[in-house]
C-alpha atoms as a PDB file:
ATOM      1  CA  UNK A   1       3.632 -32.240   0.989  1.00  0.00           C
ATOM      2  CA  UNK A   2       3.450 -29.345   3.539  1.00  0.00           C
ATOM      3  CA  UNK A   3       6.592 -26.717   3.441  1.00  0.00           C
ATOM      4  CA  UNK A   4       7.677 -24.102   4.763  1.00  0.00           C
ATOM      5  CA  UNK A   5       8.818 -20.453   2.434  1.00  0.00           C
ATOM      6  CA  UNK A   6      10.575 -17.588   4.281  1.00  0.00           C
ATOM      7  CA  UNK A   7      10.492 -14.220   2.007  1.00  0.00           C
ATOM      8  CA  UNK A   8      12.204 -11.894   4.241  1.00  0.00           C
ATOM      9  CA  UNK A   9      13.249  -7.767   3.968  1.00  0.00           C
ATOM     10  CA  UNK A  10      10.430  -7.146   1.535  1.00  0.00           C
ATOM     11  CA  UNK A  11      10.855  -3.427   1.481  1.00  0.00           C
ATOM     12  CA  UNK A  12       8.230  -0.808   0.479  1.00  0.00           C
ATOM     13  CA  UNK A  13       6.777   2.382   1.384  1.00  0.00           C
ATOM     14  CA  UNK A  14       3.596   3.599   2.213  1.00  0.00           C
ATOM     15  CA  UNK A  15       1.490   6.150   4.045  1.00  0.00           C
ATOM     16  CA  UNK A  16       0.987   4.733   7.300  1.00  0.00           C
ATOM     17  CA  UNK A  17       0.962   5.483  11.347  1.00  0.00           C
ATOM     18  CA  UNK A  18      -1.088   6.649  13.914  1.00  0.00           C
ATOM     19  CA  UNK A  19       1.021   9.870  15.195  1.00  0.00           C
ATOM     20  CA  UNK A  20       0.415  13.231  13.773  1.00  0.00           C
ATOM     21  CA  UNK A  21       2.293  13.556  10.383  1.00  0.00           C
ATOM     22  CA  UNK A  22       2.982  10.027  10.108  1.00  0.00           C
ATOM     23  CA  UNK A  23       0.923   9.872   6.697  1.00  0.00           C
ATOM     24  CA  UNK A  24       1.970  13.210   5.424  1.00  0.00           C
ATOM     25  CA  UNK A  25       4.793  11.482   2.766  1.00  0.00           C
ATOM     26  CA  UNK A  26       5.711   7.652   2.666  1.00  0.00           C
ATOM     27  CA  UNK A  27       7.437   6.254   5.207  1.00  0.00           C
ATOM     28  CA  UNK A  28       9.457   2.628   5.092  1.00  0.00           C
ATOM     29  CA  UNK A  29       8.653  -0.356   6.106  1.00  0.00           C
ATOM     30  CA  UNK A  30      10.047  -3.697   5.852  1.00  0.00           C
ATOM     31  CA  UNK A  31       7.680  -7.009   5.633  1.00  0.00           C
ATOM     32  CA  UNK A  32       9.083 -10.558   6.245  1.00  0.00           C
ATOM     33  CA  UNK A  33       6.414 -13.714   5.781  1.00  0.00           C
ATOM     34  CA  UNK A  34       6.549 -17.447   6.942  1.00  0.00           C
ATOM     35  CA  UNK A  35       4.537 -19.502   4.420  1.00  0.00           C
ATOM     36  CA  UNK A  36       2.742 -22.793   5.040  1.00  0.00           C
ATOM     37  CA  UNK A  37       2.689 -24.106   1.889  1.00  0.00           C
ATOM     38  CA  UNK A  38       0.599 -27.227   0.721  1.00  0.00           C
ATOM     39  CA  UNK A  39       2.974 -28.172  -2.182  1.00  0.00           C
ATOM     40  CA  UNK A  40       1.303 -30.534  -5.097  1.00  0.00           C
ATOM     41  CA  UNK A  41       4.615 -31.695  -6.680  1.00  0.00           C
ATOM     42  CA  UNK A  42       7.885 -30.333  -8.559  1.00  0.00           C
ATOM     43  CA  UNK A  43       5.710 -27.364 -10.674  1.00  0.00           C
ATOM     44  CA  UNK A  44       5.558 -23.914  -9.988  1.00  0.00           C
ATOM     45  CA  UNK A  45       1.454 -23.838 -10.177  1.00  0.00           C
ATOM     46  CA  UNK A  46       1.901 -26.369  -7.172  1.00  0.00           C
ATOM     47  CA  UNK A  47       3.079 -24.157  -4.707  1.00  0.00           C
ATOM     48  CA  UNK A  48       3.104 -20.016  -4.074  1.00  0.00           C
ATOM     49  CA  UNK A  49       4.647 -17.852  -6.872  1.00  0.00           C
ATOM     50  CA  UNK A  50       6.930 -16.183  -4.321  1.00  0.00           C
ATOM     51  CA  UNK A  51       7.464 -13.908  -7.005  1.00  0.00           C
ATOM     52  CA  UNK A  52       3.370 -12.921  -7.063  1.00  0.00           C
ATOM     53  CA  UNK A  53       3.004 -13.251  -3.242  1.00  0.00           C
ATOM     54  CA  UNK A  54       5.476 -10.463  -3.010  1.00  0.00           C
ATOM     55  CA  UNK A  55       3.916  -8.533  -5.264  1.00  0.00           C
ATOM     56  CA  UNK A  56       0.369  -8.456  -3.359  1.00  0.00           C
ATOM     57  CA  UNK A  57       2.482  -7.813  -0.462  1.00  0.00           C
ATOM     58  CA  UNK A  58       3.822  -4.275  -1.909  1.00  0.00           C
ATOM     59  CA  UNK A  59       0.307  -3.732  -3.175  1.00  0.00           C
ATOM     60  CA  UNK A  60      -1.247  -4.133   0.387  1.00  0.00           C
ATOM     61  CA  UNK A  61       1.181  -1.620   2.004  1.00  0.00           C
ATOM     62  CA  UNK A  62       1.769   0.679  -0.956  1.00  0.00           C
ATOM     63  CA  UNK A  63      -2.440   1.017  -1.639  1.00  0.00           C
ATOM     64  CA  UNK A  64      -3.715   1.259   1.857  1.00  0.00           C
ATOM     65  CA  UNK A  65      -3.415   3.215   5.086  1.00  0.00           C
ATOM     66  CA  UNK A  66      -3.725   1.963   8.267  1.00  0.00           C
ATOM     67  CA  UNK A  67      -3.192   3.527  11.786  1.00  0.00           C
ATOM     68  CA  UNK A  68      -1.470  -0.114  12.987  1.00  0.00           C
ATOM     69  CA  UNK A  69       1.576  -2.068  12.082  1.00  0.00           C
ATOM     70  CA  UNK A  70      -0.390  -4.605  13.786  1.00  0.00           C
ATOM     71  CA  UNK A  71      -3.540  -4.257  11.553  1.00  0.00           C
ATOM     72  CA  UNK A  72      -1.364  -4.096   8.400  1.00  0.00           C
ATOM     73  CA  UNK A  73       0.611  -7.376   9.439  1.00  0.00           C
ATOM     74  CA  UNK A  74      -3.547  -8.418   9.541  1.00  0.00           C
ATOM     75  CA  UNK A  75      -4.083  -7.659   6.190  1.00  0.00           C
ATOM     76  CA  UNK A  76      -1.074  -8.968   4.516  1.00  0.00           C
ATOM     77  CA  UNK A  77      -1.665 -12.409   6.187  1.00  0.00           C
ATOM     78  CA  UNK A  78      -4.924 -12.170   4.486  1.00  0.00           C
ATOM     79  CA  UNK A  79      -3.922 -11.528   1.370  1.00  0.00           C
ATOM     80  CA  UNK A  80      -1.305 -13.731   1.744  1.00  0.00           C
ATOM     81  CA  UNK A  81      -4.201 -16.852   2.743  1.00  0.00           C
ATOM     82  CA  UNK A  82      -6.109 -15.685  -0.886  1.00  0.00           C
ATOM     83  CA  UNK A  83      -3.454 -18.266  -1.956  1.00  0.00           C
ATOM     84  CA  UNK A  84      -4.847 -21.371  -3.194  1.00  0.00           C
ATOM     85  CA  UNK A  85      -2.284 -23.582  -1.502  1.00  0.00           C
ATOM     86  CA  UNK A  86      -1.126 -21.132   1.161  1.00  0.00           C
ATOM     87  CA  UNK A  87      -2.187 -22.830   4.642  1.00  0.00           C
ATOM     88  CA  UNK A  88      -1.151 -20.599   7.161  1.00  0.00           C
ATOM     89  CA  UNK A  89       0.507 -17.420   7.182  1.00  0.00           C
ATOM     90  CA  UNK A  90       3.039 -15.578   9.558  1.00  0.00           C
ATOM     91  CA  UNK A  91       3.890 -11.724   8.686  1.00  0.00           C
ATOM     92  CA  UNK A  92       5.609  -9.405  10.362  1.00  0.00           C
ATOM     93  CA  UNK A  93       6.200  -5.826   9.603  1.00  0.00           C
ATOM     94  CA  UNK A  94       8.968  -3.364  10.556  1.00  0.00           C
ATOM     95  CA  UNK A  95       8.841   0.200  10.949  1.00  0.00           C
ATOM     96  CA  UNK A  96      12.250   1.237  10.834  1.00  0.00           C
ATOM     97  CA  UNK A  97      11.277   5.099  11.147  1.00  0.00           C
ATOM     98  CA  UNK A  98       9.734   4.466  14.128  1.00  0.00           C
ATOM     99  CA  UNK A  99      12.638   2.417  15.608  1.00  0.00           C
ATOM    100  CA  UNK A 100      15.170   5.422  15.329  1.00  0.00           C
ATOM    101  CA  UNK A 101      12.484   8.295  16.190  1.00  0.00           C
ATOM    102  CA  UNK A 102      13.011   5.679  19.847  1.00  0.00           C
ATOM    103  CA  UNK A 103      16.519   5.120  19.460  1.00  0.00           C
ATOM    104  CA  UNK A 104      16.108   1.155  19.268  1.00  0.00           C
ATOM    105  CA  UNK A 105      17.368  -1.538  16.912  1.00  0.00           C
ATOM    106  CA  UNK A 106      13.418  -1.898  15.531  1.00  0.00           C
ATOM    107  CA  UNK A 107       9.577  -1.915  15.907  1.00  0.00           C
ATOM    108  CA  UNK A 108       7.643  -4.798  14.636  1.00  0.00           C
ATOM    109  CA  UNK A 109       4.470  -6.547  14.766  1.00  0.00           C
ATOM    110  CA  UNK A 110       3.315 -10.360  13.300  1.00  0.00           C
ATOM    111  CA  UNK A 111       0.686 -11.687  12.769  1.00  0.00           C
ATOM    112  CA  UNK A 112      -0.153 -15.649  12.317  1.00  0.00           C
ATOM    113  CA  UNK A 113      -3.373 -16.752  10.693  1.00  0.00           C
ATOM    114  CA  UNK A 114      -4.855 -18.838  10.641  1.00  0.00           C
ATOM    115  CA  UNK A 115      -4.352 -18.501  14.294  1.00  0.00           C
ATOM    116  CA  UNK A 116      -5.631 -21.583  16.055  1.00  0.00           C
END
């Protein structure tokens, strides 16, 4: 069976952003992920550990730096396809810094792989 798991407002910080100063001290940023999940039946090793996805996704924007929300909603949906069962992937990241340094409601980029 093929379904569907939202995680949304995983929050985490990291050193990331392409203006000057940006990756002087962390910064927030706020990850939400659409999950296609090929389920095997009623057990939790036959689906996602939501609970371990989640995780990876915290170490992806904790450990690295990248200049792009874009290219870190990249990597997450990679890391997030290194699932066994996880068939397709939809992330998008908020930068709430960035939304009041504009004085908008947010900034956010997704990402769907596999993309065809």
């Amino acid at each position: 069976m093929s379904s569907r798991v939202f995680l949304s407002g995983i929050e985490v910080e990291g050193l990331h952003g392409a203006r000057p100063g940006e990756k002087d001290a962390a910064q927030p940023f706020v990850v939400d992920l659409d999950l296609e999940i090929n389920v095997g039946d009623d057990r939790i090793d036959a689906t996602a550990d939501y609970r371990v996805v989640t995780e990876r996704v915290r170490s992806v924007v904790a450990g690295g730096s990248f200049d792009l929300i874009e290219s870190m909603a990249d990597a997450i949906a990679r890391e997030c396809l290194t699932f066994d069962r996880v068939l397709r992937a939809t992330v998008v990241v908020h930068k709430p810094n960035a939304a009041s340094r504009l004085g908008i409601q947010g900034v956010a980029a997704a990402v769907t792989l596999p993309d065809h």
